[in-house]
PDB file of N, CA and C in Angstrom:
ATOM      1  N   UNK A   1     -25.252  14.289 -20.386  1.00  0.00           N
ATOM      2  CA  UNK A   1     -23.859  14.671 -20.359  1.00  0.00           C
ATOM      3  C   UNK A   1     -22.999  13.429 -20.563  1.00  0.00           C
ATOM      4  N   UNK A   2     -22.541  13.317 -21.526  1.00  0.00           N
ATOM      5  CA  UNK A   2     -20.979  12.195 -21.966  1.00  0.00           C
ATOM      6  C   UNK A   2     -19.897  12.187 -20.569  1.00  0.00           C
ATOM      7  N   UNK A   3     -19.571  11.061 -20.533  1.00  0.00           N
ATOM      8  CA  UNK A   3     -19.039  10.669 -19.534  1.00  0.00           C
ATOM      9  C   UNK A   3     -17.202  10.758 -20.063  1.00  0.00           C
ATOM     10  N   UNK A   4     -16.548  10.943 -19.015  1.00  0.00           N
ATOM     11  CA  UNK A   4     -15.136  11.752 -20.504  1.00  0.00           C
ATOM     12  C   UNK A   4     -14.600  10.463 -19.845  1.00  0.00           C
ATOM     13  N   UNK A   5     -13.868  10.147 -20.824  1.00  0.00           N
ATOM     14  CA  UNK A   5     -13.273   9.073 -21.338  1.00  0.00           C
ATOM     15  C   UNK A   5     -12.072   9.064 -20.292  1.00  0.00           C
ATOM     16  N   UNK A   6     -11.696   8.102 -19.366  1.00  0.00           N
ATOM     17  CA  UNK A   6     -10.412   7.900 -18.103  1.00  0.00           C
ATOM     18  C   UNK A   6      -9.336   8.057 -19.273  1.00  0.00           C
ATOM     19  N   UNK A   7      -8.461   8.311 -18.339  1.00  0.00           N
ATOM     20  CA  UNK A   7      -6.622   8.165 -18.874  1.00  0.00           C
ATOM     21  C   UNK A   7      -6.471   6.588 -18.897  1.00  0.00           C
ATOM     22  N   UNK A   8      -5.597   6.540 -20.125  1.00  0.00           N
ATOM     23  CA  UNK A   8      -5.308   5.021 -20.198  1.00  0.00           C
ATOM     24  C   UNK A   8      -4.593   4.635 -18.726  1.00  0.00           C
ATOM     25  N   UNK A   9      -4.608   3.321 -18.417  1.00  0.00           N
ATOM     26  CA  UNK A   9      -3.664   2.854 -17.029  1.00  0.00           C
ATOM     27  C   UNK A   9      -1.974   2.755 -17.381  1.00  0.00           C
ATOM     28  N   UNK A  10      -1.134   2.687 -16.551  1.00  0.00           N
ATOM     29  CA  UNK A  10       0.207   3.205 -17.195  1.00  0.00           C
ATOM     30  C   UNK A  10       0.297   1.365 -16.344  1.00  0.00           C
ATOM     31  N   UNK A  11       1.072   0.274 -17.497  1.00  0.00           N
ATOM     32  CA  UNK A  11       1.304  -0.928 -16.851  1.00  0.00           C
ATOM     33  C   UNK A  11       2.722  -0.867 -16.319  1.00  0.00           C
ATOM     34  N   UNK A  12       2.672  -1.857 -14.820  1.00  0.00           N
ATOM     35  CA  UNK A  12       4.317  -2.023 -14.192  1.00  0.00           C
ATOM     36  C   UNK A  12       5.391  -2.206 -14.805  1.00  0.00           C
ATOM     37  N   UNK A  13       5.993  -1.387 -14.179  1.00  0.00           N
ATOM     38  CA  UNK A  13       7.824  -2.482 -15.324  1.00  0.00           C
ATOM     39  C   UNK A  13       8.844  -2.195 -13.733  1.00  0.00           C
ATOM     40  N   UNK A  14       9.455  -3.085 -13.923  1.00  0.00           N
ATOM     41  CA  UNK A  14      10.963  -3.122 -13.642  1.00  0.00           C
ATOM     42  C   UNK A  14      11.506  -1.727 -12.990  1.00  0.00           C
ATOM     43  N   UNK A  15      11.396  -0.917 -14.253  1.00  0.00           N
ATOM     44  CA  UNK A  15      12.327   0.062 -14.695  1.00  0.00           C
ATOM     45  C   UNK A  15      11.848   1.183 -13.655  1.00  0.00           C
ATOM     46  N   UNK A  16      10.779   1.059 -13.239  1.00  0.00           N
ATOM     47  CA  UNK A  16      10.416   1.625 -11.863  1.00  0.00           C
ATOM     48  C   UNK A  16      11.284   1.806 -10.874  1.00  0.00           C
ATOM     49  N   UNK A  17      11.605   1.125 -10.703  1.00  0.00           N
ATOM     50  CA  UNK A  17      13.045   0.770  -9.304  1.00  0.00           C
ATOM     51  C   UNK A  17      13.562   2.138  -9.466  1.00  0.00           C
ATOM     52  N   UNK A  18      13.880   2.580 -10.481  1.00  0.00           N
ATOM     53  CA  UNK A  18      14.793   4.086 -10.794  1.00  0.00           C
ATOM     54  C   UNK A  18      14.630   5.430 -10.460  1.00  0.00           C
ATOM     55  N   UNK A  19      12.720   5.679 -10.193  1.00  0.00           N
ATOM     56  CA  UNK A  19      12.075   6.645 -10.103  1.00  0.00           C
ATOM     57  C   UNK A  19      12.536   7.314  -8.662  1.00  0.00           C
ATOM     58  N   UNK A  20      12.300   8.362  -8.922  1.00  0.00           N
ATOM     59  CA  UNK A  20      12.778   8.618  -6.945  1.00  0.00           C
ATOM     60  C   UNK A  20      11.336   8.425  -6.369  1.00  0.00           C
ATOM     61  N   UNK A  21      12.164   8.692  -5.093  1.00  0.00           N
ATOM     62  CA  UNK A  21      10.525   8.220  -3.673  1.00  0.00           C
ATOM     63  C   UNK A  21       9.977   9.360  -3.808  1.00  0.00           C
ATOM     64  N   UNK A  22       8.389   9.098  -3.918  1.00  0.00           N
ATOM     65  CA  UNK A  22       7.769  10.379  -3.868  1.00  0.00           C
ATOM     66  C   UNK A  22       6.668  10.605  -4.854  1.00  0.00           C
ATOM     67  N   UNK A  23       7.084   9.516  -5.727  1.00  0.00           N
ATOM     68  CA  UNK A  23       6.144   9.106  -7.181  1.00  0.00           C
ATOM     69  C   UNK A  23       5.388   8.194  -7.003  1.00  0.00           C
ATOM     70  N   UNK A  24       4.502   8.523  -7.603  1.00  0.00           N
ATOM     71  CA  UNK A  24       3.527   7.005  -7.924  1.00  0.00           C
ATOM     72  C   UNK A  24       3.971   5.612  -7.916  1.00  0.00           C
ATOM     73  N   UNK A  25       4.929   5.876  -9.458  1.00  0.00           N
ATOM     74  CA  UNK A  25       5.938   4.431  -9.847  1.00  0.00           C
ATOM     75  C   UNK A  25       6.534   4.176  -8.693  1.00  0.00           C
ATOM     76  N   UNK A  26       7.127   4.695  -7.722  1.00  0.00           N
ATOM     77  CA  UNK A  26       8.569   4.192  -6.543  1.00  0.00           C
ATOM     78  C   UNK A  26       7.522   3.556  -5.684  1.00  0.00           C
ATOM     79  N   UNK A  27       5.879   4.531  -5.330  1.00  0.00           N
ATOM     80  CA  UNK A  27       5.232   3.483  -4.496  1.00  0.00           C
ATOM     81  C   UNK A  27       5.159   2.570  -4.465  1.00  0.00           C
ATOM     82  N   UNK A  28       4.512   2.268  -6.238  1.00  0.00           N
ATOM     83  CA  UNK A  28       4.285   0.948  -6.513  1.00  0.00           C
ATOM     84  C   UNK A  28       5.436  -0.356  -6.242  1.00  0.00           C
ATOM     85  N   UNK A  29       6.558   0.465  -7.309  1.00  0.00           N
ATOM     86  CA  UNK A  29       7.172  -0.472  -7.021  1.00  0.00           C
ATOM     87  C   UNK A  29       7.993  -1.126  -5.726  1.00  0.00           C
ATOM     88  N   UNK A  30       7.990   0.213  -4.544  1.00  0.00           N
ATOM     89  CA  UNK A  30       8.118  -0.666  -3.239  1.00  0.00           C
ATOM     90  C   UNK A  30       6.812  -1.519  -2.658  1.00  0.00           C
ATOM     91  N   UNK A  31       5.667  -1.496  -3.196  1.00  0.00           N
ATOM     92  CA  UNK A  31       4.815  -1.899  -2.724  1.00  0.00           C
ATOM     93  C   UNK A  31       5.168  -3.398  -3.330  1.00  0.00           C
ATOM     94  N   UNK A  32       5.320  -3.697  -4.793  1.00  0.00           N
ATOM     95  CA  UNK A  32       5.171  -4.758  -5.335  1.00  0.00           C
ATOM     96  C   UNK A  32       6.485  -6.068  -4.504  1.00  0.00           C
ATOM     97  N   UNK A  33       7.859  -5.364  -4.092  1.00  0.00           N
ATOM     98  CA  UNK A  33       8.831  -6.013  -3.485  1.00  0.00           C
ATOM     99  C   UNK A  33       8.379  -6.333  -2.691  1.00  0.00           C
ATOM    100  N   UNK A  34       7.869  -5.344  -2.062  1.00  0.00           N
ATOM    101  CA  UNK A  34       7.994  -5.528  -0.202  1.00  0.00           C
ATOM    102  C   UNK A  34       6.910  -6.190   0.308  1.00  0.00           C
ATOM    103  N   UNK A  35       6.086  -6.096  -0.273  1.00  0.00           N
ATOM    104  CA  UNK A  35       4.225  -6.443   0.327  1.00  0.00           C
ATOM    105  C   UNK A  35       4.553  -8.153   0.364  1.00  0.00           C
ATOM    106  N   UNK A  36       3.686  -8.600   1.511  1.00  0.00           N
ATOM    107  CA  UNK A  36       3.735 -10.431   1.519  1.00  0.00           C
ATOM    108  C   UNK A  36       3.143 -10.705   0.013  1.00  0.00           C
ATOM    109  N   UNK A  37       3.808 -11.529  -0.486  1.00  0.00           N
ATOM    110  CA  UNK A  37       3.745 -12.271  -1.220  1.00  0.00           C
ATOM    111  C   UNK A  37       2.678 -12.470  -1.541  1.00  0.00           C
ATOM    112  N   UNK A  38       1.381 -12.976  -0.670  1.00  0.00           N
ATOM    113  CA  UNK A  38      -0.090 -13.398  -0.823  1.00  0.00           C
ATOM    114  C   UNK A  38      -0.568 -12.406  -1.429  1.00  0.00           C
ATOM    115  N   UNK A  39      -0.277 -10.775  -1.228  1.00  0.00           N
ATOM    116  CA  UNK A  39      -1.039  -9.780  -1.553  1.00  0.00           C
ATOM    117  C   UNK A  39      -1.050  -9.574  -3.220  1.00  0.00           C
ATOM    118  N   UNK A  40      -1.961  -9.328  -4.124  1.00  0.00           N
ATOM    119  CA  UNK A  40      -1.578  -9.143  -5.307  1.00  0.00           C
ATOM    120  C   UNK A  40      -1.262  -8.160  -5.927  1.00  0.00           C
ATOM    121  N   UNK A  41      -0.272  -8.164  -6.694  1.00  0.00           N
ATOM    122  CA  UNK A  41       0.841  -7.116  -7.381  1.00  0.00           C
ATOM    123  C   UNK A  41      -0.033  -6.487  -8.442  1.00  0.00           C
ATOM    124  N   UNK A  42       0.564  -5.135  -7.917  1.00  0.00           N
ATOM    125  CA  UNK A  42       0.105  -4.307  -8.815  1.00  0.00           C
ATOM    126  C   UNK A  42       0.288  -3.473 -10.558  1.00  0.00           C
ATOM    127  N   UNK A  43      -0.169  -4.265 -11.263  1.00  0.00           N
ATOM    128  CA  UNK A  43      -0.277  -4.206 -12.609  1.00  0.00           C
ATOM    129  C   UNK A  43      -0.415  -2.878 -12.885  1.00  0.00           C
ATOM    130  N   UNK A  44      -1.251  -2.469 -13.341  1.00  0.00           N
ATOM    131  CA  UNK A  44      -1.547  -1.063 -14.048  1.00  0.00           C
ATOM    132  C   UNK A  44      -1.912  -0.385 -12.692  1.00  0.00           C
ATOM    133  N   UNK A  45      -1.487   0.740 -12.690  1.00  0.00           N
ATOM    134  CA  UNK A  45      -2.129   2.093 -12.364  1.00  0.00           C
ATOM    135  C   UNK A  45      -2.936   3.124 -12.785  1.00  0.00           C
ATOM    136  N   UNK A  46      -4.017   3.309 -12.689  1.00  0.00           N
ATOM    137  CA  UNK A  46      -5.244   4.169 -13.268  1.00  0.00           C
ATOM    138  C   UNK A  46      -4.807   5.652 -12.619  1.00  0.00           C
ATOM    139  N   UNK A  47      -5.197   6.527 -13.174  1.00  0.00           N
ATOM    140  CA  UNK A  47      -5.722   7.665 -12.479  1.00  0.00           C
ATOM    141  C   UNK A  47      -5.742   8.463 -11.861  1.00  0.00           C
ATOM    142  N   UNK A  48      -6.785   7.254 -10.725  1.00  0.00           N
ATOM    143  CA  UNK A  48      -7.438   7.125  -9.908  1.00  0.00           C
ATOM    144  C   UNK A  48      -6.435   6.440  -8.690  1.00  0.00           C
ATOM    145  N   UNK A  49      -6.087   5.773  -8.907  1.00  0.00           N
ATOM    146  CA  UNK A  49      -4.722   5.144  -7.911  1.00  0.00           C
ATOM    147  C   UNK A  49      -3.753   5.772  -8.126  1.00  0.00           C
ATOM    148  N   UNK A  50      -3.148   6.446  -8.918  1.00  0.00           N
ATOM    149  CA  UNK A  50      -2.334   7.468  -8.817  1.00  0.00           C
ATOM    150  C   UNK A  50      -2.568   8.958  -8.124  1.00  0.00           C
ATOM    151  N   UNK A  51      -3.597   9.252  -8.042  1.00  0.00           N
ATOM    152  CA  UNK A  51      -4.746  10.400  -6.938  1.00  0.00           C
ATOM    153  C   UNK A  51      -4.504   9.571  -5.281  1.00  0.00           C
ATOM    154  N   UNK A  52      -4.697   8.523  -5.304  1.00  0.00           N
ATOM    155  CA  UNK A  52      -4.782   7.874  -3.789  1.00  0.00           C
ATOM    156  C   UNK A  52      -3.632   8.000  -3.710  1.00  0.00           C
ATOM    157  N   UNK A  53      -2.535   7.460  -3.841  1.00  0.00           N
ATOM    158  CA  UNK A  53      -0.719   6.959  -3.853  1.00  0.00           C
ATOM    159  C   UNK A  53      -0.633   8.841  -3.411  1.00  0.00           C
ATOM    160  N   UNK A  54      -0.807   9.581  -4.230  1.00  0.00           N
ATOM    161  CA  UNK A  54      -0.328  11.024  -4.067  1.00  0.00           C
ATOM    162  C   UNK A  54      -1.001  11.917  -2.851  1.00  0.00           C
ATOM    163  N   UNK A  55      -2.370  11.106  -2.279  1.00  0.00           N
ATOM    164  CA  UNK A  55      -2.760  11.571  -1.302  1.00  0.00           C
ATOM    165  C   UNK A  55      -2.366  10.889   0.020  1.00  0.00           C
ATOM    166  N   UNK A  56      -2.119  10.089  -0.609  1.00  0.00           N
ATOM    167  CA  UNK A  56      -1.195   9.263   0.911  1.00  0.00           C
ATOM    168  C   UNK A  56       0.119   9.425   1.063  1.00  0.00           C
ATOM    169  N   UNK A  57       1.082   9.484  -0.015  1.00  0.00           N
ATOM    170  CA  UNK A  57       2.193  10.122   0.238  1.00  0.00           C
ATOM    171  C   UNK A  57       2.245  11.573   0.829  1.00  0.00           C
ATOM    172  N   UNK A  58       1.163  12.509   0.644  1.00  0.00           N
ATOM    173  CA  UNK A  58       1.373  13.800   1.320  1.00  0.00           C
ATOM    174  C   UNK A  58       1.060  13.883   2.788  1.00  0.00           C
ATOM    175  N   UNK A  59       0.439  13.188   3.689  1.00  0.00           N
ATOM    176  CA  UNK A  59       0.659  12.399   4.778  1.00  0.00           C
ATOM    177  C   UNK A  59       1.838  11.830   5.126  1.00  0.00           C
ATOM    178  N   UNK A  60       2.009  10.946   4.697  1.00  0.00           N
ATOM    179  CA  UNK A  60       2.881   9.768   4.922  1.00  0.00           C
ATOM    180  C   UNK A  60       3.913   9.574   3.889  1.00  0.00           C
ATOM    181  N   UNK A  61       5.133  10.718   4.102  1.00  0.00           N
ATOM    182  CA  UNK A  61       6.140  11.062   2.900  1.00  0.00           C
ATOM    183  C   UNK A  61       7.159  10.186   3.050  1.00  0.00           C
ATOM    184  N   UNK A  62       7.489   9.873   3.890  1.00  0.00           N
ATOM    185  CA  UNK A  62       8.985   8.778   4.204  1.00  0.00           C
ATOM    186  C   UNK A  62       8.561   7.312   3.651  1.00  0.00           C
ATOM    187  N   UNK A  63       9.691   7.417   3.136  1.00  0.00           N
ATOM    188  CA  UNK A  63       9.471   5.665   2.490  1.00  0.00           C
ATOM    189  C   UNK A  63       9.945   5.157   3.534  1.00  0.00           C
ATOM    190  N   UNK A  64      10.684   5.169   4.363  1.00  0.00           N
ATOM    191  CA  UNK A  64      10.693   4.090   5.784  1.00  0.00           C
ATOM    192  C   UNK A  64       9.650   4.099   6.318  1.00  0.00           C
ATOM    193  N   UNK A  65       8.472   4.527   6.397  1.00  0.00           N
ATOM    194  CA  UNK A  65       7.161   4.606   7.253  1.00  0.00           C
ATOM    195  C   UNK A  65       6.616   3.528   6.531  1.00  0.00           C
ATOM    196  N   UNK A  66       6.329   3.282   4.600  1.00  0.00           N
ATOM    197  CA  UNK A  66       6.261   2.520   3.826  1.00  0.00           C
ATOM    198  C   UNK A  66       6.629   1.080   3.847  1.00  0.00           C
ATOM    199  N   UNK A  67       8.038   1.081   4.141  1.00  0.00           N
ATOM    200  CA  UNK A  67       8.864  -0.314   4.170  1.00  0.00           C
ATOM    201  C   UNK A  67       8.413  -0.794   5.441  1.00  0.00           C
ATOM    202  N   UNK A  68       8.265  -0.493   6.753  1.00  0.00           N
ATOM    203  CA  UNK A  68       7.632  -0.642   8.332  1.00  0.00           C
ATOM    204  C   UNK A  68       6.094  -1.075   7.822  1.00  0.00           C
ATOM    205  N   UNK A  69       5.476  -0.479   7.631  1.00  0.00           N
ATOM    206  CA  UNK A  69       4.004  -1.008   6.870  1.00  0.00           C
ATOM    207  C   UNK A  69       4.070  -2.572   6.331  1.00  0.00           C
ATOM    208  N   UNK A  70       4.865  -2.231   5.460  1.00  0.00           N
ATOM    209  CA  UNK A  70       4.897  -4.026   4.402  1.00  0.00           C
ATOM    210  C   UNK A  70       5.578  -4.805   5.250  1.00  0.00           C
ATOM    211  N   UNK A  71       7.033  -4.681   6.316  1.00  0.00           N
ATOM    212  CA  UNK A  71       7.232  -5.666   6.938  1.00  0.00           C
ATOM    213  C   UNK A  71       6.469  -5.780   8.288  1.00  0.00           C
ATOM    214  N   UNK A  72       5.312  -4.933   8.903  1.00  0.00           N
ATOM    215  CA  UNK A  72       4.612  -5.819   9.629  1.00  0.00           C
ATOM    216  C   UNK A  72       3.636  -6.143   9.152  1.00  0.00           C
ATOM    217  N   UNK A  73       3.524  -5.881   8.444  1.00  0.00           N
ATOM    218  CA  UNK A  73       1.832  -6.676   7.216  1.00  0.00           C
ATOM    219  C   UNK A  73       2.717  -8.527   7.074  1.00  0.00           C
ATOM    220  N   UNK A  74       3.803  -8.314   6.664  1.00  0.00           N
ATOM    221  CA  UNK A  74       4.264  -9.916   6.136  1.00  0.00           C
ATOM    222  C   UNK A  74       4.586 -10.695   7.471  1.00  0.00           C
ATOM    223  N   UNK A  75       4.656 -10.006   8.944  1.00  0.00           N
ATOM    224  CA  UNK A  75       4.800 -10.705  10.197  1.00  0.00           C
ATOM    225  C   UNK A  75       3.159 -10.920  10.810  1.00  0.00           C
ATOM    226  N   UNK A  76       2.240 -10.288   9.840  1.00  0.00           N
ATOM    227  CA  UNK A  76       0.983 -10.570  10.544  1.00  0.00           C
ATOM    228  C   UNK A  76       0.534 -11.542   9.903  1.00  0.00           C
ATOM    229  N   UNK A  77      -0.004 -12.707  10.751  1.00  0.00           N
ATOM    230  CA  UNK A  77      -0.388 -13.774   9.896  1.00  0.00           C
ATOM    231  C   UNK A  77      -2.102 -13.386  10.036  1.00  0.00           C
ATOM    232  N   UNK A  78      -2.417 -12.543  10.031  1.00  0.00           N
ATOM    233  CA  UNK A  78      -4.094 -12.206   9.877  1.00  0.00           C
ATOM    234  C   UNK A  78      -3.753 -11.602   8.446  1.00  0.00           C
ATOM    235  N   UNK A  79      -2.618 -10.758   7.939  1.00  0.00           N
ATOM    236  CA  UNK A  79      -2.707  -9.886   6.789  1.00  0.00           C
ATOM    237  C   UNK A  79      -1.712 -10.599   5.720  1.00  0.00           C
ATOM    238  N   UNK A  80      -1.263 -11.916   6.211  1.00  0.00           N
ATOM    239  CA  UNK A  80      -0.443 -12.186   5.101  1.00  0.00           C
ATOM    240  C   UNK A  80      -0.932 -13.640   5.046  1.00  0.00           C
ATOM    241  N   UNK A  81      -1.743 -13.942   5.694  1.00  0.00           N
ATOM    242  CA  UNK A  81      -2.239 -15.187   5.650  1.00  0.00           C
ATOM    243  C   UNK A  81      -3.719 -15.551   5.266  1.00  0.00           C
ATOM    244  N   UNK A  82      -4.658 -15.049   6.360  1.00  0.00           N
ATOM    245  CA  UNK A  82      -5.943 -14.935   6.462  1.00  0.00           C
ATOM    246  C   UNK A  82      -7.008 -13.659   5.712  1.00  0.00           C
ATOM    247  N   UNK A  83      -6.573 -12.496   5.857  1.00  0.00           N
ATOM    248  CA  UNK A  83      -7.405 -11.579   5.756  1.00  0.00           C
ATOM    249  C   UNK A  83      -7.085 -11.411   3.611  1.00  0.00           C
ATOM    250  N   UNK A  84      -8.303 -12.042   3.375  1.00  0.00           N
ATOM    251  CA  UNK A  84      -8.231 -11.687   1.584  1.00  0.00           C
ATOM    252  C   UNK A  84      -8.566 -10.735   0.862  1.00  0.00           C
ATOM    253  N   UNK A  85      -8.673  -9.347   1.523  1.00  0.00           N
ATOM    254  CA  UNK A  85      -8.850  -7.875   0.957  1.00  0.00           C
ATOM    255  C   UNK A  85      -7.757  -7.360   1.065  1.00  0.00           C
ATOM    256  N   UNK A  86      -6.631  -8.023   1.568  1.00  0.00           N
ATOM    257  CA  UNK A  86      -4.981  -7.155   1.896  1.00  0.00           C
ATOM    258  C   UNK A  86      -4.534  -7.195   0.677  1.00  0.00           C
ATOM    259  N   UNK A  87      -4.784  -5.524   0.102  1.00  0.00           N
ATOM    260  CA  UNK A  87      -4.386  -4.803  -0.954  1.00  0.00           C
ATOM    261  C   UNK A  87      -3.257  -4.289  -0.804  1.00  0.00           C
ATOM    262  N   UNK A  88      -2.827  -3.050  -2.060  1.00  0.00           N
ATOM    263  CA  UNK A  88      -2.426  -1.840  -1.806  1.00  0.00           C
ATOM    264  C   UNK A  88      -3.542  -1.146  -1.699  1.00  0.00           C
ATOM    265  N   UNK A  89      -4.813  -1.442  -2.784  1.00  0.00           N
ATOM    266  CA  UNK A  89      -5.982  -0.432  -2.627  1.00  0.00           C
ATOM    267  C   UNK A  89      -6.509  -0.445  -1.491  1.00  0.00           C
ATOM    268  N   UNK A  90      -6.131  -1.762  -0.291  1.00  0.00           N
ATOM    269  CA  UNK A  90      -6.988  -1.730   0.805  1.00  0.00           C
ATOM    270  C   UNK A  90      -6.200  -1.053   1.788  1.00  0.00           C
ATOM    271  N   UNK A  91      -4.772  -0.804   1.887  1.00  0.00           N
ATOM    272  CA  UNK A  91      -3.649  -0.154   2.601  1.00  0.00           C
ATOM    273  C   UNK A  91      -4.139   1.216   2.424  1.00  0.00           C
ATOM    274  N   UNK A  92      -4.420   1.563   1.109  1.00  0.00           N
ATOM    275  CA  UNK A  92      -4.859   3.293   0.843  1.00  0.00           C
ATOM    276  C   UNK A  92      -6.329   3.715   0.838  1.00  0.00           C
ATOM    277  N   UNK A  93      -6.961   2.651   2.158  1.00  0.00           N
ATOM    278  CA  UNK A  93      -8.417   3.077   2.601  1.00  0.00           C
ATOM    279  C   UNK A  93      -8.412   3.096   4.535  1.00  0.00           C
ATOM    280  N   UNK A  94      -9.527   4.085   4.237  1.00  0.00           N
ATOM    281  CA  UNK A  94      -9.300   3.668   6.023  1.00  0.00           C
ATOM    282  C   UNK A  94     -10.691   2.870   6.601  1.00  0.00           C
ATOM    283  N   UNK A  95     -10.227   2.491   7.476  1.00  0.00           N
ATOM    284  CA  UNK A  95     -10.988   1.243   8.381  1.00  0.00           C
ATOM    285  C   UNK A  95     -12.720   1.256   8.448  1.00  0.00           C
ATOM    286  N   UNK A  96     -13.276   0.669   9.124  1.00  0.00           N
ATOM    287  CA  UNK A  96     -14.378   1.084   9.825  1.00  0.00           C
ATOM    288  C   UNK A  96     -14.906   1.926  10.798  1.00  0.00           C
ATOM    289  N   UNK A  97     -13.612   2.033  11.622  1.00  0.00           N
ATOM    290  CA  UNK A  97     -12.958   2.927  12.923  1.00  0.00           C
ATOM    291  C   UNK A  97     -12.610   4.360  12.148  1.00  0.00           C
ATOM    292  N   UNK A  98     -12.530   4.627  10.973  1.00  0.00           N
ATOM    293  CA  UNK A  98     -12.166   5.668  10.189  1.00  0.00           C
ATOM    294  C   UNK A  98     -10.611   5.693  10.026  1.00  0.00           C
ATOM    295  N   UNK A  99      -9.541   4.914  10.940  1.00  0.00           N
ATOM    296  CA  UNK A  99      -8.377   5.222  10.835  1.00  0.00           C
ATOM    297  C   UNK A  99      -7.596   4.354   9.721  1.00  0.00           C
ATOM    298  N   UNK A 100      -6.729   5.203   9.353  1.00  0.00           N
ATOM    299  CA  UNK A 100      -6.249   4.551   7.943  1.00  0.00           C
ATOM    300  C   UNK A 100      -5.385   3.183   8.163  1.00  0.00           C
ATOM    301  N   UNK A 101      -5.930   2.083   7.075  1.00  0.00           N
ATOM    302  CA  UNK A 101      -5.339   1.011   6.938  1.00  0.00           C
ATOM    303  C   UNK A 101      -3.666   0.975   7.378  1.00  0.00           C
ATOM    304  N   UNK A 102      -2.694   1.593   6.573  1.00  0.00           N
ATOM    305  CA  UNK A 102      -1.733   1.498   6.645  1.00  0.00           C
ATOM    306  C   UNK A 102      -1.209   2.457   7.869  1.00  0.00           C
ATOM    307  N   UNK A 103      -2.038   2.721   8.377  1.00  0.00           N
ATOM    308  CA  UNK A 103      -1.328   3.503  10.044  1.00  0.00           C
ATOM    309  C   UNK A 103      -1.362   1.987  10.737  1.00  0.00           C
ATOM    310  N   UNK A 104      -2.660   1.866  10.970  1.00  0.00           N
ATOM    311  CA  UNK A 104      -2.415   0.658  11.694  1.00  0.00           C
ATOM    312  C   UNK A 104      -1.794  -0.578  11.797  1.00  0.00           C
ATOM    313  N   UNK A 105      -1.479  -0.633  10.377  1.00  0.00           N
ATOM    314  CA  UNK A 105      -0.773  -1.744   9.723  1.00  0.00           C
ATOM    315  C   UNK A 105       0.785  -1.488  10.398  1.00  0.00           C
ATOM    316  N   UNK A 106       1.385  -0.210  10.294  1.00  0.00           N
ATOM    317  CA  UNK A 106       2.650   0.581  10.582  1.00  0.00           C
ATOM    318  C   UNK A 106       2.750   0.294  12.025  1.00  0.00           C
ATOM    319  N   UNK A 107       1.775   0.637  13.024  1.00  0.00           N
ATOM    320  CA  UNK A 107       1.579   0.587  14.259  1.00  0.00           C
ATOM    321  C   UNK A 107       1.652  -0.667  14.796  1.00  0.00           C
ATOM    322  N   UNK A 108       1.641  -1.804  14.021  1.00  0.00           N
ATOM    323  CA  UNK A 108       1.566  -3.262  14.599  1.00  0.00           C
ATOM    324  C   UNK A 108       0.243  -3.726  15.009  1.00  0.00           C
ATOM    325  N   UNK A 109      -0.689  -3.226  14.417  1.00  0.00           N
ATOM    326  CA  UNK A 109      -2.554  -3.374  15.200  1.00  0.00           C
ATOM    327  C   UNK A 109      -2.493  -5.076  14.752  1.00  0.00           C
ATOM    328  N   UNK A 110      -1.941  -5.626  13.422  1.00  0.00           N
ATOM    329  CA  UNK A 110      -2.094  -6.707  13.176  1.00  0.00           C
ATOM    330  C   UNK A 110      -1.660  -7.636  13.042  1.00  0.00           C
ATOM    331  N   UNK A 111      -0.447  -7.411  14.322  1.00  0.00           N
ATOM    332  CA  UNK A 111       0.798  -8.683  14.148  1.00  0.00           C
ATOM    333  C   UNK A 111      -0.192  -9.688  15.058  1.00  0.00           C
ATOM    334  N   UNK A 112      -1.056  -9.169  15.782  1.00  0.00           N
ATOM    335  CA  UNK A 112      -1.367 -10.405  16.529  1.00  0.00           C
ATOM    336  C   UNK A 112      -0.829 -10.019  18.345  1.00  0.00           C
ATOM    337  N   UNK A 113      -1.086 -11.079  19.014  1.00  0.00           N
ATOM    338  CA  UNK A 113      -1.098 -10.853  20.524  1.00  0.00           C
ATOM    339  C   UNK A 113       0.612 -11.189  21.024  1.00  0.00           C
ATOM    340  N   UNK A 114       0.868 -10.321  21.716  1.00  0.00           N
ATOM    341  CA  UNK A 114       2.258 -10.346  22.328  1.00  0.00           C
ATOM    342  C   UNK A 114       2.295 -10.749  23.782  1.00  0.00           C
ATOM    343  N   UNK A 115       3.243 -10.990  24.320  1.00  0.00           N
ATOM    344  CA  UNK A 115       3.621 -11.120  25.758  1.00  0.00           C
ATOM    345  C   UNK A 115       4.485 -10.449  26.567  1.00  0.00           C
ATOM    346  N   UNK A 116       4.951  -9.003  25.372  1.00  0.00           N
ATOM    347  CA  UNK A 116       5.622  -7.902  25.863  1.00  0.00           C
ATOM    348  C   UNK A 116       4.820  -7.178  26.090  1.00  0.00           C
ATOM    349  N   UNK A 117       5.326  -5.690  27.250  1.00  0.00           N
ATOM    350  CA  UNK A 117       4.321  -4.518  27.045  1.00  0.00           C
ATOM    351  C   UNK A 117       5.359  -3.284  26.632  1.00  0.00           C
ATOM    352  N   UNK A 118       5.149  -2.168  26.014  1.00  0.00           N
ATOM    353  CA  UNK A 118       5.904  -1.473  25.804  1.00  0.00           C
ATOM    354  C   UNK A 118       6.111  -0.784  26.766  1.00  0.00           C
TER     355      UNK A 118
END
């Protein structure tokens, strides 16, 4: 059996910014602003990452849940410093623990140790 040929990858632009929240493109492109710097930007979209982005947005529909994600990912110095699998593809997998990357990420699991308690 022939193996069917993937959809070409659709490459980043700019012009993303425009899309409403809820799309693939708006993920990306809040992902590409917002994510620390260290993490690497996301070029093309396959597919296949457009299937993940759409299964995680139906979960996790609010783009403020999104923007909370990337700014405690860039206050964790384990995920913006140390840890070198901090994706988007690794945000849209879940753990070893089974629970999803970007919950915990959202939740603060990886800012590191505090001296408050809630």
């Amino acid at each position: 059996m022939k193996k069917k040929p993937s959809e070409p990858a659709i490459e980043y632009s700019e012009a993303w910014a425009e899309e409403p929240w809820g799309t693939a493109k708006a993920f990306v492109h809040l992902y590409n602003f917002a994510a620390p710097a260290s993490w690497p930007a996301v070029e093309l979209v396959t597919s296949e990452r457009e299937a993940k982005i759409s299964e995680y947005l139906q979960v996790f529909p609010m783009q403020k849940f999104w923007e909370r994600v990337y700014l405690n990912a860039g206050k964790s110095r384990f995920l913006s410093e140390q840890y070198q699998h901090a994706s988007m593809d690794w945000l849209l997998q879940r753990g070893k623990d089974g629970v999803r990357n970007c919950l915990k990420t959202y939740e603060g699991k990886y800012n590191g140790p505090t001296t408050e308690r809630r």
